[in-house]
Protein backbone atom coordinates (compact mmCIF):
# COMPACT_ATOMS: atom_id res chain seq x y z
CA UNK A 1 42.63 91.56 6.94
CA UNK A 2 39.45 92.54 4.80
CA UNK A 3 38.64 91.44 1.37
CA UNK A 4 39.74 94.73 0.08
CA UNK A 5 43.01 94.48 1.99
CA UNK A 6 43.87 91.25 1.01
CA UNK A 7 42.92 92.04 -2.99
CA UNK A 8 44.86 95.05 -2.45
CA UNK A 9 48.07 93.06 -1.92
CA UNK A 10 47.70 90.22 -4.16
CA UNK A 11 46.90 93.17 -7.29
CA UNK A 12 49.53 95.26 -6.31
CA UNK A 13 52.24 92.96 -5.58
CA UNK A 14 51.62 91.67 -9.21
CA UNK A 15 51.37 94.85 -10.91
CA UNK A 16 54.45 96.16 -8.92
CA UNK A 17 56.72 93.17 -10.67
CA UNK A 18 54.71 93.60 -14.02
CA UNK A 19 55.99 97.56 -14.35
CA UNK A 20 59.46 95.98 -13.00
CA UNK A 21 59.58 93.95 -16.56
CA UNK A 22 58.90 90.42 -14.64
CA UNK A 23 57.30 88.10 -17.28
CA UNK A 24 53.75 87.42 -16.56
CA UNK A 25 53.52 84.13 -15.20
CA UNK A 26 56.34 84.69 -13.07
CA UNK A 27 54.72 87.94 -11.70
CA UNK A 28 51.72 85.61 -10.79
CA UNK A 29 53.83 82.98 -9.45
CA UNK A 30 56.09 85.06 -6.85
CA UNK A 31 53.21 87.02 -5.90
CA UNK A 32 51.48 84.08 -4.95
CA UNK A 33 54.12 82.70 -2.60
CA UNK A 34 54.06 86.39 -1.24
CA UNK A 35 49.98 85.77 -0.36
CA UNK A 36 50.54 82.07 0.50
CA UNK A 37 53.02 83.30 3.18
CA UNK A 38 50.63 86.60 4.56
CA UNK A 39 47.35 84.33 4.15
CA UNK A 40 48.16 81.11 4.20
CA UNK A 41 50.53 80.40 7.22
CA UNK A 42 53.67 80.99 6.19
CA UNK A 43 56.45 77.80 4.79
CA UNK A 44 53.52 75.31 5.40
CA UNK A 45 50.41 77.12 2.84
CA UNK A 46 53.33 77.90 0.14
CA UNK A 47 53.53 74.01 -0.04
CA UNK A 48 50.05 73.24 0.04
CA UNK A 49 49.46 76.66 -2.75
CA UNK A 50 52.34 74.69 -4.79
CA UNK A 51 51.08 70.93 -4.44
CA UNK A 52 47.65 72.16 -5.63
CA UNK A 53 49.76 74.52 -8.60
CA UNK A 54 50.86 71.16 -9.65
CA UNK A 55 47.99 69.42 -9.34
CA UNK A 56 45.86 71.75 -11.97
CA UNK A 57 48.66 70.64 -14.25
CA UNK A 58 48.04 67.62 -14.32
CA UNK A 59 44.14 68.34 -15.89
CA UNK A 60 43.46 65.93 -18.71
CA UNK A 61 41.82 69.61 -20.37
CA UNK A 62 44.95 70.29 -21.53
CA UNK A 63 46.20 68.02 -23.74
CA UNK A 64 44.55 69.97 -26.83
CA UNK A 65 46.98 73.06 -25.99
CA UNK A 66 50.30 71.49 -27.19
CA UNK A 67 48.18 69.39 -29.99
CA UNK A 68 46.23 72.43 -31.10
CA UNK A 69 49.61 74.31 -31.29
CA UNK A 70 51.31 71.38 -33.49
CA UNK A 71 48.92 71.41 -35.62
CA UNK A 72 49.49 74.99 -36.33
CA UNK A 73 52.53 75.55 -36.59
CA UNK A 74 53.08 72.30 -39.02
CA UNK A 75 50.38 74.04 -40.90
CA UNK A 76 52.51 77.06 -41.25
CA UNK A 77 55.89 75.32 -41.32
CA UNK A 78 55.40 72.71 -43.87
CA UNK A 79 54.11 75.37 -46.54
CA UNK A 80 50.63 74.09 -46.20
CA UNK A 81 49.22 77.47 -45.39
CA UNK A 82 50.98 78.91 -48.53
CA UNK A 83 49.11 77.02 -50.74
CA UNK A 84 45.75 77.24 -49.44
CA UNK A 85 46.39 81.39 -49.89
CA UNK A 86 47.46 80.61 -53.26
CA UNK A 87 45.01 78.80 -54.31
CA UNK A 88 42.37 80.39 -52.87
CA UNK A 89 43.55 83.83 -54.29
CA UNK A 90 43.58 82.18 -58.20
CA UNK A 91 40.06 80.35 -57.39
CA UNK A 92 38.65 84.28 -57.15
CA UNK A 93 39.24 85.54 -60.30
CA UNK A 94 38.67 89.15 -60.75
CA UNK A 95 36.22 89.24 -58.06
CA UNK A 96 36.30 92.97 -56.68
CA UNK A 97 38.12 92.90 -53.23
CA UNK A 98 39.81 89.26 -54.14
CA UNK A 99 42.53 89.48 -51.96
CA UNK A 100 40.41 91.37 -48.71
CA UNK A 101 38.65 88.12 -49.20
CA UNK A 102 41.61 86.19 -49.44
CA UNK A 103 42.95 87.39 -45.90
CA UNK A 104 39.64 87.00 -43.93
CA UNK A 105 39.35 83.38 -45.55
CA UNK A 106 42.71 82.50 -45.14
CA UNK A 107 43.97 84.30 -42.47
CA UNK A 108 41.36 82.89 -40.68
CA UNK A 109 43.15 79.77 -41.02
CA UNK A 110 46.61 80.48 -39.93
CA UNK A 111 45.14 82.89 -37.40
CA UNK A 112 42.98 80.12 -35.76
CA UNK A 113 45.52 77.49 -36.02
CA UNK A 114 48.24 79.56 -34.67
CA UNK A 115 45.93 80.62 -31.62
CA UNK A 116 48.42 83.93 -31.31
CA UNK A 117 46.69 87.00 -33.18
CA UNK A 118 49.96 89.46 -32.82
CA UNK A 119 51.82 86.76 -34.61
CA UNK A 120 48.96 86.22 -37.57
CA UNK A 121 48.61 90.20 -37.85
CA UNK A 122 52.55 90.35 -38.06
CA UNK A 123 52.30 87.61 -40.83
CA UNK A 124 49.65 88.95 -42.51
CA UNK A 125 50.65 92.75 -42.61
CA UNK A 126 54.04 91.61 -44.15
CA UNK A 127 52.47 88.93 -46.68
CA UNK A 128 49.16 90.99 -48.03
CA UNK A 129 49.46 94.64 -47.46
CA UNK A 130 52.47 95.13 -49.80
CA UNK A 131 50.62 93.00 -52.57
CA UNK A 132 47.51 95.17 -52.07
CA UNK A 133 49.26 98.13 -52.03
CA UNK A 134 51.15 97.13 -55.61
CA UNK A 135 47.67 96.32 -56.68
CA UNK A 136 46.26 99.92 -55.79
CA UNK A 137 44.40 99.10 -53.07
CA UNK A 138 43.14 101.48 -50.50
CA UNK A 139 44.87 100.94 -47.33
CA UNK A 140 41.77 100.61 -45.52
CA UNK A 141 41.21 97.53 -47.43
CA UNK A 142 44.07 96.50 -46.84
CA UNK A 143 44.48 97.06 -43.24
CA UNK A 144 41.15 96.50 -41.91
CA UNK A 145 40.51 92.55 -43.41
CA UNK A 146 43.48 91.44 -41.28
CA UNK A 147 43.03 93.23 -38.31
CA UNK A 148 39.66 91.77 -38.19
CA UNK A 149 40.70 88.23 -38.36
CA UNK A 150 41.34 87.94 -34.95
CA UNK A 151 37.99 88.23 -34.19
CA UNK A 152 37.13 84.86 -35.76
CA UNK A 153 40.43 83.26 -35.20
CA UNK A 154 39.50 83.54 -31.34
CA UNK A 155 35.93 82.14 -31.73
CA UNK A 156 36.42 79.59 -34.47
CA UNK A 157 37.84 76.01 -33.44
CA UNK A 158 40.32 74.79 -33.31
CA UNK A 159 41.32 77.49 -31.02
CA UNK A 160 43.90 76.90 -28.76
CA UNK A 161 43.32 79.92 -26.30
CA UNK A 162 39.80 78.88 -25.95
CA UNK A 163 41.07 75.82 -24.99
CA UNK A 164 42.91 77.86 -22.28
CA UNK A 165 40.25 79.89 -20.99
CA UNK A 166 37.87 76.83 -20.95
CA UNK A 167 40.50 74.94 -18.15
CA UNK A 168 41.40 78.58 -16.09
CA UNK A 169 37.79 78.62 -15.72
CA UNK A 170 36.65 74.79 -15.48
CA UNK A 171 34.17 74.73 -17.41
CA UNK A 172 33.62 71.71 -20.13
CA UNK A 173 36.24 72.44 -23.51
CA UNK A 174 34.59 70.62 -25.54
CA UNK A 175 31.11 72.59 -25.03
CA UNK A 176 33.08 75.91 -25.45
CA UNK A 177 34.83 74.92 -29.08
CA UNK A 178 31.78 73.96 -30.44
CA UNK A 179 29.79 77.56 -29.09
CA UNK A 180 31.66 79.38 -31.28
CA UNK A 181 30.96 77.54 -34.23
CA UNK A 182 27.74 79.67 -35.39
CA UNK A 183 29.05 82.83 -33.82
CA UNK A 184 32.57 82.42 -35.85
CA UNK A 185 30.35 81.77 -39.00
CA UNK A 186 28.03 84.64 -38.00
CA UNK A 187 31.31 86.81 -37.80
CA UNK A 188 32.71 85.53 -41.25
CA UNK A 189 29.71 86.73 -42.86
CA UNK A 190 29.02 90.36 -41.16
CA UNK A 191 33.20 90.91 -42.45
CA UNK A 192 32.26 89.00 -45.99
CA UNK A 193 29.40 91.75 -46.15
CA UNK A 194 31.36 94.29 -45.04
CA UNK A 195 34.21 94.38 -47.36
CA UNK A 196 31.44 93.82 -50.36
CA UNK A 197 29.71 97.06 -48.98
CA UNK A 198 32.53 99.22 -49.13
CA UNK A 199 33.46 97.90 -52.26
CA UNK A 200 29.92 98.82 -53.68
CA UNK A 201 30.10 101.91 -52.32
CA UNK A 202 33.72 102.75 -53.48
CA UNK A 203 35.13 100.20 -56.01
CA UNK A 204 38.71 102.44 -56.31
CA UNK A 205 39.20 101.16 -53.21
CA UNK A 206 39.82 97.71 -54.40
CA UNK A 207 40.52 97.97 -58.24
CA UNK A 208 40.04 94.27 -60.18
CA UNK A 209 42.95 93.50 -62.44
CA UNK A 210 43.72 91.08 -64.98
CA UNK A 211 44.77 87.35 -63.70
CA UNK A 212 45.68 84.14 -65.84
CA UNK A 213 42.21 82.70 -67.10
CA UNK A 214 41.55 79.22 -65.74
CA UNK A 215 38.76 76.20 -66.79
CA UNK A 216 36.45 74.94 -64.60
CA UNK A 217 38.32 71.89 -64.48
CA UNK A 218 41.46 73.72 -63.41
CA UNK A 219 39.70 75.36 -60.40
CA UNK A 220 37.87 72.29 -59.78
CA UNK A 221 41.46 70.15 -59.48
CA UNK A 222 42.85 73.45 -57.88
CA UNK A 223 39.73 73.21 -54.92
CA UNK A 224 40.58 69.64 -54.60
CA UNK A 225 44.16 69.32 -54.26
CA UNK A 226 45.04 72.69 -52.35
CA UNK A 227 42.11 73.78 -50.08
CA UNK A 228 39.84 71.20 -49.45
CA UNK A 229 42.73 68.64 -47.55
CA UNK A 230 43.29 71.61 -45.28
CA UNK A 231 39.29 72.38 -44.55
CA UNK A 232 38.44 68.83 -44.16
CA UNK A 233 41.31 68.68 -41.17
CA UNK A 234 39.43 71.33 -38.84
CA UNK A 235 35.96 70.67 -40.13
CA UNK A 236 36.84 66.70 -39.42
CA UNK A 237 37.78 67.86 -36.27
CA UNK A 238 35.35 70.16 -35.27
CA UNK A 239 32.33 67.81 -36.74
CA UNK A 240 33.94 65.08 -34.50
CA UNK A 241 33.36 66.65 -31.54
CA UNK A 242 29.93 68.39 -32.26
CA UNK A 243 28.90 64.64 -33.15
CA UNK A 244 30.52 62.97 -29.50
CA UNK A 245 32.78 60.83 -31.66
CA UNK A 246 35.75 63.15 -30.02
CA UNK A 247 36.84 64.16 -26.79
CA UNK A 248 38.90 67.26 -27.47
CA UNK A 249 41.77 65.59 -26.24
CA UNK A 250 41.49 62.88 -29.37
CA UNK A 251 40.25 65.84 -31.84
CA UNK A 252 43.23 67.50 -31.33
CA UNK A 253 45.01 64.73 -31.92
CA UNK A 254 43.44 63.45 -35.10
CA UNK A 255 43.77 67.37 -35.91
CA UNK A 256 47.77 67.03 -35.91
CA UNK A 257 47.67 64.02 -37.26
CA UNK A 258 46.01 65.03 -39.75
CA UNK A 259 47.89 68.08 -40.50
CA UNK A 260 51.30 66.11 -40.65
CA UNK A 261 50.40 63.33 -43.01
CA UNK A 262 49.29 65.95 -45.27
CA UNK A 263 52.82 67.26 -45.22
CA UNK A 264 53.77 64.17 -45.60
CA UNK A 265 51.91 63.54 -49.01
CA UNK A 266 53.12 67.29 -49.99
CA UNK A 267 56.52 66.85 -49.22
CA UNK A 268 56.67 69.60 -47.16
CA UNK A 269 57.73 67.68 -44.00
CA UNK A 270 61.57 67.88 -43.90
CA UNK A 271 63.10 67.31 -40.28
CA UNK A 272 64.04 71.44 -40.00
CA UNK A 273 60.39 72.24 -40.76
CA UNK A 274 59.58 69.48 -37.87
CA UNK A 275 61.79 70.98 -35.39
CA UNK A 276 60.85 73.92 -36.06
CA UNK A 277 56.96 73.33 -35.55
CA UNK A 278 57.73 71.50 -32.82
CA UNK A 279 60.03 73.87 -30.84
CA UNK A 280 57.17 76.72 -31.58
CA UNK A 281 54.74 74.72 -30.13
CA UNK A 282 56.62 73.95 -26.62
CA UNK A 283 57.51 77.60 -26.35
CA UNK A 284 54.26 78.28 -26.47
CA UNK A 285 52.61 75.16 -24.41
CA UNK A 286 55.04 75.91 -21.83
CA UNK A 287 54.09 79.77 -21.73
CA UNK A 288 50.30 77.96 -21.34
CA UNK A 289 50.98 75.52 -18.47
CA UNK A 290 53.14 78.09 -16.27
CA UNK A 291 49.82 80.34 -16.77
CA UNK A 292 47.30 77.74 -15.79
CA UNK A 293 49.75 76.95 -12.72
CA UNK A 294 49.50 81.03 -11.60
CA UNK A 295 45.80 81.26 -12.23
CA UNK A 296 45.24 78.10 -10.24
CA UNK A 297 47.61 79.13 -7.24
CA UNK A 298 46.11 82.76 -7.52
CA UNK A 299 42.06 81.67 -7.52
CA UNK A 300 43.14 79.81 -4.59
CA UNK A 301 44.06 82.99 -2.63
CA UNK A 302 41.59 84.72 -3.61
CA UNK A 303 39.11 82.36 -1.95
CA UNK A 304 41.58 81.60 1.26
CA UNK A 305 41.60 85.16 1.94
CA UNK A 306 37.93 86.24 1.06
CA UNK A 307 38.89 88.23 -1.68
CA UNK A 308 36.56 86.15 -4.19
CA UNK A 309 33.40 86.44 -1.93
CA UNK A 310 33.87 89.78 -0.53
CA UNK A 311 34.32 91.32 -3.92
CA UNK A 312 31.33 89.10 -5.26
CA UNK A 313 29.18 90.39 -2.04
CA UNK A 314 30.63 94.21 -2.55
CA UNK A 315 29.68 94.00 -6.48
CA UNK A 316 26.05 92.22 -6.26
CA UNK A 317 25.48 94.74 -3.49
CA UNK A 318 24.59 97.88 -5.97
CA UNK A 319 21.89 96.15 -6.81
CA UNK A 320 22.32 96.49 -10.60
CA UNK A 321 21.03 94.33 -13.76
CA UNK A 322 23.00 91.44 -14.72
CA UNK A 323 23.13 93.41 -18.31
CA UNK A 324 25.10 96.46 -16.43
CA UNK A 325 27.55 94.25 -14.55
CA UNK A 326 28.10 92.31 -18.11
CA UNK A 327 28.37 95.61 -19.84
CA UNK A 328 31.24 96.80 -16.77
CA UNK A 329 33.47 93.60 -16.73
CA UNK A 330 32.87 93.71 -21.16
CA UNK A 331 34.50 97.64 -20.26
CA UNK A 332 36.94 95.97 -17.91
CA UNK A 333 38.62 93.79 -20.50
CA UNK A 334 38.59 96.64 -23.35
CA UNK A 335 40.57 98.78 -21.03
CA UNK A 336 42.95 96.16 -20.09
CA UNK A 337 43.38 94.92 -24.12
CA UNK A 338 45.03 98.10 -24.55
CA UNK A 339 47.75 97.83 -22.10
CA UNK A 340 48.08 94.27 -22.11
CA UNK A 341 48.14 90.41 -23.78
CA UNK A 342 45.31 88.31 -24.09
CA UNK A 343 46.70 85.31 -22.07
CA UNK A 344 47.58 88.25 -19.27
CA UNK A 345 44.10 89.72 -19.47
CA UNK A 346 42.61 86.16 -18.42
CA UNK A 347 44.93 85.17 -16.16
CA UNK A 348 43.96 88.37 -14.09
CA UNK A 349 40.27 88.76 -14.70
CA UNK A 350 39.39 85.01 -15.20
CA UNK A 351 39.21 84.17 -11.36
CA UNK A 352 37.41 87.72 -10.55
CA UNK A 353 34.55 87.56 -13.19
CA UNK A 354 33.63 83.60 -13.76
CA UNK A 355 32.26 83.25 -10.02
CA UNK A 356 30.44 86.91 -10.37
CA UNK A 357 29.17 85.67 -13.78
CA UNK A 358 27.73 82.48 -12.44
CA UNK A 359 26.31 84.90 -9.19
CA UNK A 360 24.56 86.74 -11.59
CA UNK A 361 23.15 83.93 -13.45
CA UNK A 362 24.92 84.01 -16.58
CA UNK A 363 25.68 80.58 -18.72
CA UNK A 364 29.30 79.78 -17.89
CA UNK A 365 30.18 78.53 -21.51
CA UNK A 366 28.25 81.92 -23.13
CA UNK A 367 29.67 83.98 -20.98
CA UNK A 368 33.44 82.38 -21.79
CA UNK A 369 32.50 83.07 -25.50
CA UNK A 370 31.45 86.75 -25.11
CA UNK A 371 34.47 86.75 -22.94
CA UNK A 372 36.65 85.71 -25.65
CA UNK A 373 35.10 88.27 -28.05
CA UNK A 374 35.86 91.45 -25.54
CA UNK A 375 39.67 90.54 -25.53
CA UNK A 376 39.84 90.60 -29.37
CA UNK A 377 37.77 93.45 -29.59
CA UNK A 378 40.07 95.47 -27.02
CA UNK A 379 43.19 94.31 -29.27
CA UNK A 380 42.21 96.56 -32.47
CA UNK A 381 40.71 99.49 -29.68
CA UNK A 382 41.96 102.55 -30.76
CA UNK A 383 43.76 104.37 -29.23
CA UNK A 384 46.15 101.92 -27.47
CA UNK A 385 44.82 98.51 -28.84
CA UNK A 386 48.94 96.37 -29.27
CA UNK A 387 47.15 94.80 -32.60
CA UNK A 388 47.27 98.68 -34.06
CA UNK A 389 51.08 98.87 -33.27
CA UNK A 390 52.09 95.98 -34.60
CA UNK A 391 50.19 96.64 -37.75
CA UNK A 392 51.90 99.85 -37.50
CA UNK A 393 55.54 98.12 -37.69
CA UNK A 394 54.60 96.03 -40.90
CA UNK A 395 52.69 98.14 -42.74
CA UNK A 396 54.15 100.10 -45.55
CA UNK A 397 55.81 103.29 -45.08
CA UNK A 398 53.76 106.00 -44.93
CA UNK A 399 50.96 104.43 -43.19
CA UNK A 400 49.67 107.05 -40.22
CA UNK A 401 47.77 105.41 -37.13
CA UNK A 402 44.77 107.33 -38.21
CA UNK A 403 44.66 105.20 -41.16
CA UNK A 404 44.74 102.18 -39.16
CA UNK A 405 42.02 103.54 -36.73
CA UNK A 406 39.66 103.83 -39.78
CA UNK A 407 40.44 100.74 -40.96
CA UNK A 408 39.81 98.76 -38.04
CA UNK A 409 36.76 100.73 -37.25
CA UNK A 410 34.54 98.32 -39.44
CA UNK A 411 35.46 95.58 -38.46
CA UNK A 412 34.75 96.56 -34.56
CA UNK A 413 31.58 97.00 -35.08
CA UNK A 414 31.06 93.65 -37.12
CA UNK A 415 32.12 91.83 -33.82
CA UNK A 416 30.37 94.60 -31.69
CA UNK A 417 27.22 93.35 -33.07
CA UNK A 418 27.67 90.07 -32.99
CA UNK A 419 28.09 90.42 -29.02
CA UNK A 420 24.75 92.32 -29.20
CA UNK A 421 22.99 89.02 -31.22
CA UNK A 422 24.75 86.67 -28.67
CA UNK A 423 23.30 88.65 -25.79
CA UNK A 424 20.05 88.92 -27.43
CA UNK A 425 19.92 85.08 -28.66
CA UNK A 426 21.81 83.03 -26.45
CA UNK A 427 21.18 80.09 -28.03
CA UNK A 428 23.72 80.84 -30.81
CA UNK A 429 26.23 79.72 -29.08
CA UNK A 430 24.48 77.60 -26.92
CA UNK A 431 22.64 75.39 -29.22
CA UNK A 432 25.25 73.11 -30.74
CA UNK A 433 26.70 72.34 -27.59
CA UNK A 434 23.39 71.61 -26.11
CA UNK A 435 23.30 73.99 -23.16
């Protein structure tokens, strides 16, 4: 059968059980068996395609999932995240835009922690829209802030679906979690500037109201006790890696550690709020692992059956830039973010574009990082991206999608531009990991 033939029928067969409602993993999975028996020789390569399924599960690369995931949800669970937002929001003041700043800085947090950005956008919508609103704000100041967290949740470590793109496309974890420290700072500061801008040019849009003076030495004690013990877990454990004290393995496991003796101290660890984080992060971990077995199982294919090569050879052969190709598979992955999840996205795309990316030339770990970029970016797409509906269902009533096209709008082209500066300096994200 020809490349095109055989791609034809591993595609279709999992598109065909994706429109039937078949979860994504399992699509991968049973189409897989269906290629292992066309390609692969029938009862005999379905148990070779499953004993090397199970063998990519065994990868010491992920161990951070499950840790990174803990870590989050005890974050969320135990009340710590509360209190950081608090606190943050009474260390501003009456800074115009307070509480725009308040969700990039700390939704950044739970969003990162979390690793899912329909589940931060579902928190945040319900927490800080209807206090914004209350407070007059315009709902593009509203809206926009927390649809743009994702964006830096994705980027920033610890970030467990980096984690999982790192190990569907082998390439080191470690080096990937640090790249996107710059970038992710980068990104904080373009949606920093951007919210300041608008409220220069409009400050309706985000009236300042009166809040409960404070001392210096209240804010000081207020830093101390409720933001910094939260920081100092991911910078501890993002500066332990970046200095080779960590593998990622251990720095997500200091990470949770970390997280739960500060629950501990804050009596926020009860044993329904650690059942609870720890049932959210298995669902999650084992949503992860039955991924990394189809992508594993389904790269195989495509290489037994010449699908990889011949659509590598077919690609190359139009002879155009590197820049184009990068510009068609960034296209690619917008498209797709409108019809479907992240984790989908790179379970499809992940064994199609890392081997073109490395025939081309491109850095494995850069490209993973401008990878991760496009499939946030396609999430808040108008007109289809699934962040804009779910904003839809928690935002106040009232609230058209044209409002929450506008809003996002901004905060597109922050991370637009920061693929633009990663494509133009490289070494951003390749410096700190020493690529």
């Amino acid at each position: 059968m020809e490349w095109y033939g055989a791609l034809g029928v591993l595609l279709g067969a999992i598109m065909f059980l994706m429109a039937l409602g078949m979860p994504v993993a399992l699509a991968f999975l049973a189409a897989n068996i269906v290629g292992a028996w066309i390609f692969m020789g029938g009862p005999a390569g379905i148990t070779q395609l499953l004993n090397n399924g199970f063998g990519a599960l065994t990868s010491f690369a992920l161990v951070p999932i499950p840790l990174f995931l803990l870590m989050g949800e005890l974050f969320f669970f135990t009340g710590l995240g509360s209190r950081m937002f608090t606190a943050i929001d009474k260390l501003l003041g009456r800074v115009p835009g307070r509480l725009s700043y308040v969700t990039v800085i700390g939704g950044t947090g739970f969003s990162t922690l979390s690793g899912s950005s329909m589940g931060s956008t579902a928190l945040l919508g319900a927490l800080m829209v209807p206090e914004m609103n209350a407070r007059g704000y315009k709902k593009h100041m509203s809206i926009g802030p927390i649809l743009g967290t994702g964006g830096l949740a994705i980027i920033i470590p610890p970030s467990a679906l980096a984690v999982l793109l790192a190990t569907l496309a082998r390439i080191d974890v470690g080096a990937l979690l640090i790249a996107g420290v710059i970038p992710g700072l980068i990104l904080a500061g373009l949606y920093i500037a951007t919210i300041w801008l608008q409220v220069k040019i409009d400050p309706e849009a985000a009236p300042a109201y009166d809040v409960p003076p404070m001392s210096a030495g209240e804010k000081a004690w207020l830093l101390l006790r409720d933001v910094v013990p939260m920081i100092a877990v991911m910078v501890l454990t993002v500066a332990g890696m970046i200095g080779g004290l960590f593998t990622p393995s251990e720095a997500a496991a200091f990470g949770a550690l970390g997280v739960l003796i500060l629950a501990i101290l804050y009596r926020g660890l009860t044993w329904s709020t650690l059942k609870a984080s720890i049932v959210g992060a298995l669902k999650v971990t084992l949503m992860a692992y039955l991924i990394v077995f189809g992508s594993a199982t389904f790269s195989q294919l495509l290489a037994f059956s010449g699908a990889s090569s011949g659509l590598i050879d077919w690609a190359t052969g139009f002879d155009l830039a590197p820049l184009v190709m990068l510009l068609v598979m960034f296209g690619v992955l917008l498209l797709l973010g409108m019809f479907m999840e992240q984790i989908s996205i790179m379970l499809l795309t992940v064994p199609i574009f890392f081997p073109l990316a490395q025939t081309l030339g491109f850095e494995p770990v850069w490209f993973a990082l401008v990878m991760l970029l496009a499939l946030e970016i396609s999430f808040t797409t108008p007109p289809f991206g699934l962040l804009l509906f779910v904003m839809k269902g928690v935002a106040p009533a009232g609230t058209t999608m044209r409002d929450i096209y506008t809003a996002a709008f901004p905060f597109i082209g922050c991370s637009l531009l920061l693929v633009v500066l990663l494509i133009l300096f490289p070494d951003l994200a390749l410096w700190l990991p020493g690529r």
